[in-house]
Protein backbone atom coordinates (compact mmCIF):
# COMPACT_ATOMS: atom_id res chain seq x y z
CA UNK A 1 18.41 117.96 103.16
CA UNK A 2 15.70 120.42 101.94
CA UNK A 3 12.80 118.60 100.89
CA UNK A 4 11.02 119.63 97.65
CA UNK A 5 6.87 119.95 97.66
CA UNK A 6 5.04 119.10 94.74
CA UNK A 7 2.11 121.08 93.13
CA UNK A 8 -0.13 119.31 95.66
CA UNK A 9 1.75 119.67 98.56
CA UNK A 10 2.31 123.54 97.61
CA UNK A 11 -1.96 123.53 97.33
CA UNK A 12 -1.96 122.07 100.46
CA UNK A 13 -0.13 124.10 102.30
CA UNK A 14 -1.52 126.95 100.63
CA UNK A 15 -4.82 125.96 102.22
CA UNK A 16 -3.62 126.58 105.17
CA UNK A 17 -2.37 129.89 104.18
CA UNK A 18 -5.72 131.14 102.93
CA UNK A 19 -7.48 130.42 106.81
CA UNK A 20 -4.06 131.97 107.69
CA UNK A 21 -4.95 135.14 105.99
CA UNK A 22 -8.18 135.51 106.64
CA UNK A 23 -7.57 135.66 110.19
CA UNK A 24 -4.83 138.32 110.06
CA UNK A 25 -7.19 140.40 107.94
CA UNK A 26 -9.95 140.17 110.75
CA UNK A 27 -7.25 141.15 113.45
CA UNK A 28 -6.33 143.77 111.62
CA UNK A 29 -9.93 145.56 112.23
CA UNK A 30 -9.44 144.50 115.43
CA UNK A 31 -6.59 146.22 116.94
CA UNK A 32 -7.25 149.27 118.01
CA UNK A 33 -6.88 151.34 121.23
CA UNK A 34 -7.80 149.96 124.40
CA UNK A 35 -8.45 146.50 122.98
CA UNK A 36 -6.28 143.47 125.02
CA UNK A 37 -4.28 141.34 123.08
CA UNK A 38 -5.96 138.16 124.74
CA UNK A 39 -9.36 139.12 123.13
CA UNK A 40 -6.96 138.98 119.35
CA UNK A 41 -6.06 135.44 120.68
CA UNK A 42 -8.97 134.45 121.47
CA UNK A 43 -10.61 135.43 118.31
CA UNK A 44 -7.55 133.69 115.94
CA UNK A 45 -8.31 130.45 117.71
CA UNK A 46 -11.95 130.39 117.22
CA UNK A 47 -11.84 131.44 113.60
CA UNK A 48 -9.06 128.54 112.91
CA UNK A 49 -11.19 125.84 114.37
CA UNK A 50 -14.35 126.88 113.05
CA UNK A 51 -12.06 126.13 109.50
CA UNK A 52 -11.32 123.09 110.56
CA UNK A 53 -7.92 124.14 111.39
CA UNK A 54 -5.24 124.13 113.93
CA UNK A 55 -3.37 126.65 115.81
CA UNK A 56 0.44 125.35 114.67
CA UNK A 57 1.80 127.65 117.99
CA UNK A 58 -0.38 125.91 120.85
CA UNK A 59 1.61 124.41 123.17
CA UNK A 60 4.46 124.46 120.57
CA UNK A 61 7.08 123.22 122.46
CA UNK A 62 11.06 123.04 121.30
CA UNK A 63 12.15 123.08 125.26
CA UNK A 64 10.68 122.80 128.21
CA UNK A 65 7.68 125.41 128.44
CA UNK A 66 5.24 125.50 126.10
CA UNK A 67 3.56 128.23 124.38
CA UNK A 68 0.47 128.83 125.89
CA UNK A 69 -1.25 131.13 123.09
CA UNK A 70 -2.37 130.79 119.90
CA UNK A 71 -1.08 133.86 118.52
CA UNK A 72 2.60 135.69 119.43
CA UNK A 73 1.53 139.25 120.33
CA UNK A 74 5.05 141.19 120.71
CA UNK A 75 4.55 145.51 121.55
CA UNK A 76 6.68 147.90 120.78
CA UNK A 77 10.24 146.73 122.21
CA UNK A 78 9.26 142.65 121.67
CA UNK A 79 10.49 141.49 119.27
CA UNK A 80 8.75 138.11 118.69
CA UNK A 81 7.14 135.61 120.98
CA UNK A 82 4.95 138.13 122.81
CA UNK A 83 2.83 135.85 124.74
CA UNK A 84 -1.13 137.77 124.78
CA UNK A 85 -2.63 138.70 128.29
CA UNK A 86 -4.52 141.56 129.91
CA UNK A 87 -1.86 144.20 127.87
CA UNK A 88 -4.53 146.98 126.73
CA UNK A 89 -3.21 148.70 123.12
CA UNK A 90 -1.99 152.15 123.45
CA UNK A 91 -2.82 155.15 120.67
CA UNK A 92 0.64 155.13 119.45
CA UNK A 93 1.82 151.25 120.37
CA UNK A 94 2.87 148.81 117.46
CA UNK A 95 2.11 145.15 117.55
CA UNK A 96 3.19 142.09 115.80
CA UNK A 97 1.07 139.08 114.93
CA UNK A 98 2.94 135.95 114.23
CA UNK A 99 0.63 133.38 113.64
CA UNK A 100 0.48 129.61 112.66
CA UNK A 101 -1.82 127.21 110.86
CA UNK A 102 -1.97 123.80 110.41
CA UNK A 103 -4.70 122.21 108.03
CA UNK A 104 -5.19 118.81 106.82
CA UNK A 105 -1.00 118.10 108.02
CA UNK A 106 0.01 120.92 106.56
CA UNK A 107 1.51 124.48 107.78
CA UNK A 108 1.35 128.14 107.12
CA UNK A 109 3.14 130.78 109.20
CA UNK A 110 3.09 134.80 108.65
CA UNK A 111 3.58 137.90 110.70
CA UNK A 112 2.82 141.43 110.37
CA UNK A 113 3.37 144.52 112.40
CA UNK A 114 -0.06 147.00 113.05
CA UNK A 115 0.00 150.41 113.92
CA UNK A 116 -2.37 151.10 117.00
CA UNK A 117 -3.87 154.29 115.88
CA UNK A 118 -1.97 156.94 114.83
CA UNK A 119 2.10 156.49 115.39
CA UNK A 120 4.94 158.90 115.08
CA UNK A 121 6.47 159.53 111.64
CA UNK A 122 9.55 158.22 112.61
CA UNK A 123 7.79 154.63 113.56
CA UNK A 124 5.61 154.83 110.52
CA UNK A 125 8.44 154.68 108.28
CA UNK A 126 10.07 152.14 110.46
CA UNK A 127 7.12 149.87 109.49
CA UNK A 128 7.28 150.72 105.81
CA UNK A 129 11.26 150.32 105.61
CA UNK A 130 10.57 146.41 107.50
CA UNK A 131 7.90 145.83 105.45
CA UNK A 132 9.65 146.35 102.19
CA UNK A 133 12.30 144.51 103.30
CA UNK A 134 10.42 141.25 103.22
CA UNK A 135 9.65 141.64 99.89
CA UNK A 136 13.28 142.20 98.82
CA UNK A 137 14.35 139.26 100.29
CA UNK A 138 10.97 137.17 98.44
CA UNK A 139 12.03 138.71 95.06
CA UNK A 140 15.38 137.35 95.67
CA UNK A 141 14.06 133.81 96.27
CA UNK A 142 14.31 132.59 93.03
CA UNK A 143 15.93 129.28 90.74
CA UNK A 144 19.72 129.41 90.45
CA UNK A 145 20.28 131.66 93.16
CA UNK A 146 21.48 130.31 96.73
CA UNK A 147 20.11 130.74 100.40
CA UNK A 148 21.96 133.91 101.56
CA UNK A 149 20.78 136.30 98.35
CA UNK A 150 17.86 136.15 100.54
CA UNK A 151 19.69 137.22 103.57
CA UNK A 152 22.03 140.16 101.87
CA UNK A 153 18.76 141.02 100.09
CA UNK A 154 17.02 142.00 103.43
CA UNK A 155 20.14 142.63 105.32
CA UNK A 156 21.34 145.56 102.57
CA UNK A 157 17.99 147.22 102.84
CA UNK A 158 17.11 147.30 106.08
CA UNK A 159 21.09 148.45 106.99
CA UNK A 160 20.79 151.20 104.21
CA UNK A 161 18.10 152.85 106.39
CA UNK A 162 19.94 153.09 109.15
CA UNK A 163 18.01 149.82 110.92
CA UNK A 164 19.24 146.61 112.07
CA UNK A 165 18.37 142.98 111.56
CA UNK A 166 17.86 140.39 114.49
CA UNK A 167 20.59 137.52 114.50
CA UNK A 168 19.14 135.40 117.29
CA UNK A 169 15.92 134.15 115.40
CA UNK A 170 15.70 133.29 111.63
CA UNK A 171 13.16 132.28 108.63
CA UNK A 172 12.78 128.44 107.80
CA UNK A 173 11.63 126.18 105.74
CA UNK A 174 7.51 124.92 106.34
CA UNK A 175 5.15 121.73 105.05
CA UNK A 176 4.49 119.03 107.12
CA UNK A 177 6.26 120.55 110.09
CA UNK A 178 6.25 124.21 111.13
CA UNK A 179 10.17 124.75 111.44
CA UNK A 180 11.88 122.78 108.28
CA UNK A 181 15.71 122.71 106.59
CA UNK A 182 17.04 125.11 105.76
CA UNK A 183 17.14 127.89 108.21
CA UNK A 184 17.10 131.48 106.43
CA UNK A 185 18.98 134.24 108.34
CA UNK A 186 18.35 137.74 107.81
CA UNK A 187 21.63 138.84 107.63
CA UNK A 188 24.82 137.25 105.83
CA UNK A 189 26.75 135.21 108.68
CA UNK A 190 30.54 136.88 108.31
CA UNK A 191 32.31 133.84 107.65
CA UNK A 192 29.62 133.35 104.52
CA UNK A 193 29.62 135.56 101.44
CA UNK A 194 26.23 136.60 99.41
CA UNK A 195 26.44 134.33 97.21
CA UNK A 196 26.72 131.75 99.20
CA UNK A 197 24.39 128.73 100.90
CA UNK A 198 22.22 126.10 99.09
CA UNK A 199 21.05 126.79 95.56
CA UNK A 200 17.36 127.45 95.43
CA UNK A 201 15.25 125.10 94.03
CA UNK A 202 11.79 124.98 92.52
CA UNK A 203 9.81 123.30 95.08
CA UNK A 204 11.21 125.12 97.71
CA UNK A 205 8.97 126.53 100.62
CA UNK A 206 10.03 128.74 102.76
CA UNK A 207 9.13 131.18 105.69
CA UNK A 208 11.27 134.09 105.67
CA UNK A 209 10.73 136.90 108.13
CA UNK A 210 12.82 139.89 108.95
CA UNK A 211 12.62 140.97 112.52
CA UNK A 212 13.70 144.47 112.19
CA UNK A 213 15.07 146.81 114.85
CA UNK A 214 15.16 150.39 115.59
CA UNK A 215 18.34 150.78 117.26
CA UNK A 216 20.71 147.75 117.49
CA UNK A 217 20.18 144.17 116.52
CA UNK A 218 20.69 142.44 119.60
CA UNK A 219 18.70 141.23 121.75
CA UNK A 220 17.29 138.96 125.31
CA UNK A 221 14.19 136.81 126.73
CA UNK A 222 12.30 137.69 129.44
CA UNK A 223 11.56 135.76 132.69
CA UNK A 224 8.46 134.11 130.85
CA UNK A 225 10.94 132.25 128.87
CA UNK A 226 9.42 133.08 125.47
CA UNK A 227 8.95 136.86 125.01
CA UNK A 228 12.25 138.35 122.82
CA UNK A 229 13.02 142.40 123.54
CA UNK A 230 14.92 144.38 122.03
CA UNK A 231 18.25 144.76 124.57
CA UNK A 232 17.91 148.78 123.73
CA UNK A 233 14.36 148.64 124.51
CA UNK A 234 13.53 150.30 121.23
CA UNK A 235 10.92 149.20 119.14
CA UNK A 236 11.23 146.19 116.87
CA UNK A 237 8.57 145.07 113.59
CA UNK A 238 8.41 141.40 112.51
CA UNK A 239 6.89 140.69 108.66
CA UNK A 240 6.47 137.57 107.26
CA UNK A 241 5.08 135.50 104.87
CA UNK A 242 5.36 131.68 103.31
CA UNK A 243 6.31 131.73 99.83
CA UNK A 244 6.94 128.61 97.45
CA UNK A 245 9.15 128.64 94.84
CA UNK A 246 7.43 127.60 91.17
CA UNK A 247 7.61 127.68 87.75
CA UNK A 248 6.93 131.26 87.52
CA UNK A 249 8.78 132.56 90.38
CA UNK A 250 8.07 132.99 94.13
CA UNK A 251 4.55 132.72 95.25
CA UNK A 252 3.21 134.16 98.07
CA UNK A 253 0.61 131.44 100.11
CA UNK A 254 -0.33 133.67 103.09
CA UNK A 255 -2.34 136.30 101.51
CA UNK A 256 -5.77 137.24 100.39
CA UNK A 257 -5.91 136.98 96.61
C-alpha cells in the first residue's frame, strides 16, 4: 500500500525540505576547484543540526555497512552513493549531491549535479538534458494518471537525446521513512506498458530522481560497497527532488521559494 499524507503531514515534511534546500544552496557556493568533498560533508551536517535536524543518510543502513557520510558525493563516472573523503574537485569534474533530512519524524531527500568550474559543452548539455528530465517526469505526476507516466516521461526524454537511464536504483516514495511504497523507476520495465502501475493519488509523496548516463545505462559498486559507477566509466548526473501531489498539482518541497 501507498500511504496518503495529509496537508499536515505534506507541511511537515516540507519542513524538512526547506533545511534541505538551504543546504544545497550553500554547497553550491561551495564547490569549486580544489575544494575536498569531505569539507561539503562536513558543512551539510553542521548546518542540519544547527536546524535542529537530522542527517536521514548517517549510518543509513539497508545491509550490512553503513553509510558513513552525511552527504553522497558521486564524480564524474559515480553514479550515486559517492561516499566524501580527501577527493580534491577538478576544473572540469561534475559532482552530485544527494542529500537527506529528517526533521521533527519527517523526511526530505534531493540531488543535484554541479559543474566544477567550467566543463566541456558536451557535459554541459548533459547536465541540462538530466536536469530537464526530472521535471518531465514531475509534470507527469499528476491525479488520474498511474506510476510509470512518470517513468516513460523521463525515460522518452532522456533516450531522445541520445542518453540512458540507470535501471539498478529508482525514485520512492518519502514521510515518516526515507525509502516508502511505491518504488518509481526511471524507465518503463518491458513487461509493463506506459500506462501502466498504480493510479496517482492526491496525497501522494514521492522522490523521483533520474540518474542519467552518458554512454550506457548499466552499471557496478565498488569495493567500498556503496559507491555506484558507471560500467563505461563515463560520466553520470543524478537530479532529484520530493514532490507531493495536491489539489493544484505537483508541488515541489525541496526548493527555495
Amino acid at each position: 500500500m501507498v500511504e496518503l499524507k495529509s496537508d499536515r503531514e505534506i507541511e511537515n515534511i516540507r519542513k524538512a525540505g526547506e533545511i534541505l534546500a538551504q543546504v544545497m544552496d550553500r554547497l553550491r557556493s561551495m564547490i569549486l576547484p580544489g575544494i575536498k568533498t569531505r569539507e561539503l560533508d562536513r558543512t551539510a551536517q553542521l548546518m542540519i543540526k544547527e536546524q535542529g535536524g537530522r542527517p536521514a543518510f548517517l549510518g543509513y543502513c539497508p545491509g550490512k555497512h553503513p553509510f558513513p557520510a552525511s552527504i553522497c558525493a558521486s564524480v564524474n563516472e559515480e553514479v550515486v552513493h559517492g561516499i566524501p573523503g580527501e577527493r580534491e574537485l577538478r576544473e572540469g569534474d561534475i559532482i552530485s549531491v544527494d542529500l537527506g533530512v529528517e526533521f521533527q519524524g519527517y523526511f526530505a531527500d534531493a540531488a543535484h549535479t554541479f559543474k566544477v568550474g567550467k566543463v566541456e559543452k558536451n557535459i554541459s548539455n548533459f547536465l541540462k538534458i538530466s536536469e530537464n528530465a526530472l521535471y518531465h517526469g514531475i509534470d507527469s505526476f499528476r491525479e488520474g494518471k498511474r506510476l510509470f507516466d512518470i517513468s516513460h516521461a523521463i525515460q522518452s526524454y532522456v533516450e531522445k537525446h541520445g542518453y540512458s537511464v540507470v535501471r539498478d536504483f529508482v525514485g520512492h516514495g518519502i514521510g515518516r521513512k526515507l525509502h516508502e511504497k511505491p518504488e518509481i523507476p526511471n524507465y518503463v520495465p518491458e513487461s509493463c506498458s506506459a500506462g501502466g502501475g498504480i493510479r496517482l493519488r492526491r496525497g501522494m509523496v514521492f522522490a523521483i530522481e533520474p540518474m542519467v548516463n552518458l554512454g550506457t545505462f548499466e552499471v557496478e559498486v565498488r569495493d567500498n560497497n556503496w559507491t555506484v559507477v558507471t560500467k563505461d566509466r563515463m560520466h553520470s548526473a543524478h537530479f532529484e527532488h520530493t514532490v507531493a501531489l495536491t489539489g493544484d498539482g505537483p508541488v515541489i518541497l525541496t526548493r527555495l521559494n
